[in-house]
N, C-alpha and C. Protein backbone atom coordinates (compact mmCIF):
# COMPACT_ATOMS: atom_id res chain seq x y z
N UNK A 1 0.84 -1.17 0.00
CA UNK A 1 0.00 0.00 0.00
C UNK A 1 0.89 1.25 0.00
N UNK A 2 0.47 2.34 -0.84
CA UNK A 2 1.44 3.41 -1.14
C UNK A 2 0.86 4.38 0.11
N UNK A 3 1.61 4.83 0.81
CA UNK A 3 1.40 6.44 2.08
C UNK A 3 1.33 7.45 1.19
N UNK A 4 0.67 8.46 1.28
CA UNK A 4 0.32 9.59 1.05
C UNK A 4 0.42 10.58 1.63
N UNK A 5 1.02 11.81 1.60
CA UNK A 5 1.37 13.07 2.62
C UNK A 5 -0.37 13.41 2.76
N UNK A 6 -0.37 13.82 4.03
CA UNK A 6 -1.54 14.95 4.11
C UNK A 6 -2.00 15.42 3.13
N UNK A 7 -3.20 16.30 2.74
CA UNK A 7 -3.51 16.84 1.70
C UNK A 7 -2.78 18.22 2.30
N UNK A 8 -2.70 18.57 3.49
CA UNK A 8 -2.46 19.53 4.58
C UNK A 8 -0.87 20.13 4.21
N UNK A 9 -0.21 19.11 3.64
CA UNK A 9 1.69 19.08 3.15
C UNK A 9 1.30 19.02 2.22
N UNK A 10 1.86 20.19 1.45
CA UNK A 10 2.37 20.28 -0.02
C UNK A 10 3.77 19.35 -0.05
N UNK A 11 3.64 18.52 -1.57
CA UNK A 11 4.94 18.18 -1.59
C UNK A 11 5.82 19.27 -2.26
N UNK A 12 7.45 18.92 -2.43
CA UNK A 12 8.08 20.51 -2.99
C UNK A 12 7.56 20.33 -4.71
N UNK A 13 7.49 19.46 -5.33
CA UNK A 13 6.44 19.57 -6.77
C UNK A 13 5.25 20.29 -6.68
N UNK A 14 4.55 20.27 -5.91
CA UNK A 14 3.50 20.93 -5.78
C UNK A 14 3.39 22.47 -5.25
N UNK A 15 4.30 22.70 -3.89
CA UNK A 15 4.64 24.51 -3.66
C UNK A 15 5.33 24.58 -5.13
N UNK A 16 6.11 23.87 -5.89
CA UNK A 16 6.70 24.80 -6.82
C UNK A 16 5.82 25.07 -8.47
N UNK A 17 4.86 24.13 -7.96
CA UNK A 17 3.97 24.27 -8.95
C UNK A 17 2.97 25.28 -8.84
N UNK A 18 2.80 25.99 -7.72
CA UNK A 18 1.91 26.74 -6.89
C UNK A 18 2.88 28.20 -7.23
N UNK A 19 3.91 28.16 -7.10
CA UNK A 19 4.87 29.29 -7.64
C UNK A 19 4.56 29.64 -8.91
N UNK A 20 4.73 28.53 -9.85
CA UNK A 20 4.68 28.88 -10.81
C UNK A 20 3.45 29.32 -11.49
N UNK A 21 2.36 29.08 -10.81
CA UNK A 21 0.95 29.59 -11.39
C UNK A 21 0.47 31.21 -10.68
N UNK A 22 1.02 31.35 -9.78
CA UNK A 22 1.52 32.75 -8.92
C UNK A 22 1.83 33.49 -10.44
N UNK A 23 3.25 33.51 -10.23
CA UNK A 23 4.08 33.76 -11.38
C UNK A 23 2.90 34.13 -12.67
N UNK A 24 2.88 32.75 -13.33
CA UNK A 24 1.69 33.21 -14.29
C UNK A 24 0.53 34.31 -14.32
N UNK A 25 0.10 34.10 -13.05
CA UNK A 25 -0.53 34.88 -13.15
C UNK A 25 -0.81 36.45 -12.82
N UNK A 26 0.57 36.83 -12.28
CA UNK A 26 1.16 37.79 -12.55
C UNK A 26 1.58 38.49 -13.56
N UNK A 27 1.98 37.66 -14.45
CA UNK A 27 1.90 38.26 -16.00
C UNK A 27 1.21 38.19 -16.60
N UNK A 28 0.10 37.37 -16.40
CA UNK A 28 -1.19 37.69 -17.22
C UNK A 28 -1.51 38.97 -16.74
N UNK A 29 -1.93 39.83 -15.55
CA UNK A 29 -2.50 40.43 -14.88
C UNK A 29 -1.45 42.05 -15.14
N UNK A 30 -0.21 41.58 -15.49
CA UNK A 30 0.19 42.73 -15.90
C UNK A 30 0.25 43.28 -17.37
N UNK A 31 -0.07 42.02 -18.17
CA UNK A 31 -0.25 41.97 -19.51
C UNK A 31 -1.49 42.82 -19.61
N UNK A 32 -2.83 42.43 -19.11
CA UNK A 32 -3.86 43.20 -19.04
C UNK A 32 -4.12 44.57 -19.03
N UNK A 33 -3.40 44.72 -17.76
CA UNK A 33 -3.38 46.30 -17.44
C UNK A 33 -1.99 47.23 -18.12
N UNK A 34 -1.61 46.38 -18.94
CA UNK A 34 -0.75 47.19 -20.02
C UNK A 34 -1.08 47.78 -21.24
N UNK A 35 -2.37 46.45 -21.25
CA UNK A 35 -3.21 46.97 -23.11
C UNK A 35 -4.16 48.32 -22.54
N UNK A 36 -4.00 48.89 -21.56
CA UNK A 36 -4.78 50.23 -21.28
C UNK A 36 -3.70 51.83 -21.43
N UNK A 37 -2.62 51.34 -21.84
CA UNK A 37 -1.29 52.16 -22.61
C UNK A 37 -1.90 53.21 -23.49
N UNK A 38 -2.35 52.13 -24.68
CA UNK A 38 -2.29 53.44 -26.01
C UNK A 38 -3.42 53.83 -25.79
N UNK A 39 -4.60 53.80 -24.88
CA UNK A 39 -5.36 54.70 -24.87
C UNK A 39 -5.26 55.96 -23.80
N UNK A 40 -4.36 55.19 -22.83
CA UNK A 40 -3.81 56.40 -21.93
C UNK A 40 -2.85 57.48 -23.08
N UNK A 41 -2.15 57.10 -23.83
CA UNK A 41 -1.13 58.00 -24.67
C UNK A 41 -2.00 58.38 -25.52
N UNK A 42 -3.35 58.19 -25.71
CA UNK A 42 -4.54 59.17 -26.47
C UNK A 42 -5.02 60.56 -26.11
N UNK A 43 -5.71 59.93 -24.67
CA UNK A 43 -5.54 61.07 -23.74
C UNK A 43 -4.83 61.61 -23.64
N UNK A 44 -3.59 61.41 -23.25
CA UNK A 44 -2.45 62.70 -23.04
C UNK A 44 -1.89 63.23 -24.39
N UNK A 45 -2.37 63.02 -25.92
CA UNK A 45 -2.18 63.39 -27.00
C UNK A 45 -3.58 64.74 -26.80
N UNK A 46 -4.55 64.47 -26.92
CA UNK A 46 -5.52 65.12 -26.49
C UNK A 46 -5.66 66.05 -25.54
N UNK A 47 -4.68 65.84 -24.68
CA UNK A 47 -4.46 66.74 -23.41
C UNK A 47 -6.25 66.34 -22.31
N UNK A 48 -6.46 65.09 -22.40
CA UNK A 48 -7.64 65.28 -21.68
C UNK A 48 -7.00 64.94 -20.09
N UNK A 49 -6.50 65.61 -19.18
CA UNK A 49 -5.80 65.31 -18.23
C UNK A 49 -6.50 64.73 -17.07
N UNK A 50 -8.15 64.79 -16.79
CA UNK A 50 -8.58 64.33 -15.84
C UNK A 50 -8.74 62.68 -15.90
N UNK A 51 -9.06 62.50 -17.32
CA UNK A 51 -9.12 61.39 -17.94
C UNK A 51 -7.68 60.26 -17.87
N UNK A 52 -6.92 61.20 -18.01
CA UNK A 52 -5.69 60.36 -18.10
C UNK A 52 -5.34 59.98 -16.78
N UNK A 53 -5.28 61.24 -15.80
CA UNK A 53 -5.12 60.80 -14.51
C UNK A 53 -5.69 59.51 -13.86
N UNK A 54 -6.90 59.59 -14.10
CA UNK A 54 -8.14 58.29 -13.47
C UNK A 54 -7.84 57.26 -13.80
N UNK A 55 -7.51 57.27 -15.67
CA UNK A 55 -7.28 56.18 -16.26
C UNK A 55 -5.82 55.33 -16.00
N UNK A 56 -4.95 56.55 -15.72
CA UNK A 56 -3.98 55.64 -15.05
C UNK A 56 -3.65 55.37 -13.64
N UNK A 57 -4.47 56.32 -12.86
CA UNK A 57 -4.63 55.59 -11.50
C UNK A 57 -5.91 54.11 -11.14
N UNK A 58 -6.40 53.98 -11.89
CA UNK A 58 -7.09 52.89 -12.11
C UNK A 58 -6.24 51.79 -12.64
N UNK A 59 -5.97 51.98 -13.28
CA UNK A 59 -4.78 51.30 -13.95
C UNK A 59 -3.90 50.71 -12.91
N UNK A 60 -3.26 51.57 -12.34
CA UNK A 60 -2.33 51.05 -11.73
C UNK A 60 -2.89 50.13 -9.86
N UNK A 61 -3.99 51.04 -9.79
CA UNK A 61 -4.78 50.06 -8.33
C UNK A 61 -5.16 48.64 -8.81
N UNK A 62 -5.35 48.70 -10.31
CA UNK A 62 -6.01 47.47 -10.60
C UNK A 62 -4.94 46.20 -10.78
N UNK A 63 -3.82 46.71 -10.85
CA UNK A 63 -2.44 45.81 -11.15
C UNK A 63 -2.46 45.23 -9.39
N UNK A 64 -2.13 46.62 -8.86
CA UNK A 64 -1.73 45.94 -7.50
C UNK A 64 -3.08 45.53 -7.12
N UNK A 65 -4.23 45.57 -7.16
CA UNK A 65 -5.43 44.47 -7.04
C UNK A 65 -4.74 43.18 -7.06
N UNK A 66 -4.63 43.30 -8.38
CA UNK A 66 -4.59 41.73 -8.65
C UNK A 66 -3.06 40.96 -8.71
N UNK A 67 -2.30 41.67 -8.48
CA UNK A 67 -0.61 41.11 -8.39
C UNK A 67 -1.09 40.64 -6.77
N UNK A 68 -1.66 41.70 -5.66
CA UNK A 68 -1.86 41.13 -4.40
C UNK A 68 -2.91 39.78 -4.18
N UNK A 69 -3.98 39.61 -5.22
CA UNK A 69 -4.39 38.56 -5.01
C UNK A 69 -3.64 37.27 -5.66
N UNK A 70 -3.00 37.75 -6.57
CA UNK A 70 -2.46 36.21 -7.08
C UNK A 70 -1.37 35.90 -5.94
N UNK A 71 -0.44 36.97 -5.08
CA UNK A 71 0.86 36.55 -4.46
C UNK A 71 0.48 36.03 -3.20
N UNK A 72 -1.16 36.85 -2.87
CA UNK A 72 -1.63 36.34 -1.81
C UNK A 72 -1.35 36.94 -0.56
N UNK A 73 -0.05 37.75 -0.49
CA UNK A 73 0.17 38.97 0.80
C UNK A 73 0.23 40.57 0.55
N UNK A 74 0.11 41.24 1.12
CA UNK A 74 0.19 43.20 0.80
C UNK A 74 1.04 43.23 0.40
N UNK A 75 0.88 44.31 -0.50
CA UNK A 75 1.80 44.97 -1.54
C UNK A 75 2.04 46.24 -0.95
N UNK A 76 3.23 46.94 -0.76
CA UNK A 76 3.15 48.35 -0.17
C UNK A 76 2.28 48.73 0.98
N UNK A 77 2.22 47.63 1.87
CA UNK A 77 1.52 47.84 3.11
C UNK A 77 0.09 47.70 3.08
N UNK A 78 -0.58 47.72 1.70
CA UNK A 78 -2.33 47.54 1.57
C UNK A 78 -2.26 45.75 1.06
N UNK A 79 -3.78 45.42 1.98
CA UNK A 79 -4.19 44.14 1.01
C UNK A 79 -4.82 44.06 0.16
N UNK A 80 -4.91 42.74 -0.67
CA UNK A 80 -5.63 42.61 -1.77
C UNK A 80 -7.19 43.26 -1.88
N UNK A 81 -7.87 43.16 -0.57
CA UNK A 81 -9.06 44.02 -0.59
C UNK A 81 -9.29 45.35 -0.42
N UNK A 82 -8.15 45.78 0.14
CA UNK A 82 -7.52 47.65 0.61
C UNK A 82 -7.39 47.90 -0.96
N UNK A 83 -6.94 47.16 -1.44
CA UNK A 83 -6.20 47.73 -3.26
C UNK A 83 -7.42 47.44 -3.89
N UNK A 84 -8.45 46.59 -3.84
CA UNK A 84 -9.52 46.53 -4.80
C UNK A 84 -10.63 48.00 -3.89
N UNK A 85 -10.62 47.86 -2.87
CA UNK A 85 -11.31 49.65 -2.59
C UNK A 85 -10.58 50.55 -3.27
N UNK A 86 -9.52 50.33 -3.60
CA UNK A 86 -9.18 51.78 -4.05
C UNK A 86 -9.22 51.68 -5.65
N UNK A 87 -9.23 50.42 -6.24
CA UNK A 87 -9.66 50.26 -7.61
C UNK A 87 -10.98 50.86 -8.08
N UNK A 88 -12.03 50.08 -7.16
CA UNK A 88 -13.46 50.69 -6.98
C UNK A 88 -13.88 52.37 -7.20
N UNK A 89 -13.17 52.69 -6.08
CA UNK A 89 -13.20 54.22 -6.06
C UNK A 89 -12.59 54.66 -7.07
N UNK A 90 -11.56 54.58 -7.71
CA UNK A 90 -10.98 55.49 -9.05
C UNK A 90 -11.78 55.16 -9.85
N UNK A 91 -12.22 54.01 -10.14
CA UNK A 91 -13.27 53.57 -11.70
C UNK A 91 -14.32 54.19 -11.27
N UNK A 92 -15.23 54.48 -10.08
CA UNK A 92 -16.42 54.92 -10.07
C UNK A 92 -16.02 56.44 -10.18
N UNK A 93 -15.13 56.98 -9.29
CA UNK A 93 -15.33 58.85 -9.56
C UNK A 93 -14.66 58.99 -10.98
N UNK A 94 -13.97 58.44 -11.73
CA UNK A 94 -13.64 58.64 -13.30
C UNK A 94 -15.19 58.15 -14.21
N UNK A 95 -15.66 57.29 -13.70
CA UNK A 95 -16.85 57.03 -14.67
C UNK A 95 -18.08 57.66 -14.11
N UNK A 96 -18.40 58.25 -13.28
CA UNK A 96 -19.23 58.87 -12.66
C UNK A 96 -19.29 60.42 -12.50
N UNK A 97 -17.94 61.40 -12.62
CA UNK A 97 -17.72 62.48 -12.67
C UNK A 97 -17.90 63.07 -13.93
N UNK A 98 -18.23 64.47 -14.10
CA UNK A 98 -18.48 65.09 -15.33
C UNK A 98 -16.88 65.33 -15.96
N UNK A 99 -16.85 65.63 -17.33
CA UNK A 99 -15.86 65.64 -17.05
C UNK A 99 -15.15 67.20 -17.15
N UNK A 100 -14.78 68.07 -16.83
CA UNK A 100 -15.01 69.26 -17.21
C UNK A 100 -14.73 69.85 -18.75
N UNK A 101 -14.91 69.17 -19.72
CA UNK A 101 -15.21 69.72 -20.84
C UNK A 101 -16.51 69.58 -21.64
N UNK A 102 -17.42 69.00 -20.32
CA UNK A 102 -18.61 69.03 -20.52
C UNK A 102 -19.78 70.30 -19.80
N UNK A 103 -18.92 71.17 -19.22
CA UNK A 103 -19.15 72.28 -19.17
C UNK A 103 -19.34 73.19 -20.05
């Protein structure tokens, strides 16, 4: 009869397989929030600056969103749910605010 570790023990194949899907998915997640580039360099061609601001502070909460959920601990002292409030909040006052050239 073959023994079996705990389900509780990772074997080291398995933490390093657990790394490596970390990993992955870290670059998926930064791949994502990179294809939001050339429309940020639209805006700032345009000079629409409130726009650009939001769009790249959204941008960038939404990376550390999700870099903190895939690594699983705080990033710069916030957690994965501290960084998705503050994702929340930039996408809602950028999509919810006028923008002032609609004045």
């Amino acid at each position: 009869m073959i023994r079996r570790p705990p389900r509780s023990t990772l074997s080291s194949s398995s933490a390093a397989s657990d790394v490596y899907k970390r990993q992955l998915m870290v670059l998926i997640t930064a791949l994502t929030n990179l294809s939001a580039i050339p429309a940020l360099m639209l805006l700032r061609r345009r000079r629409w600056w409130f726009e650009l601001w939001g769009g790249g502070f959204t941008m960038v909460t939404s990376f550390l969103y999700h870099t903190a959920d895939s690594l699983g601990h705080p990033i710069l002292g916030l957690t994965e749910g501290e960084w998705h409030r503050l994702d929340n909040v930039a996408s809602c006052l950028l999509y919810t605010s006028p923008s002032p050239r609609d004045s």
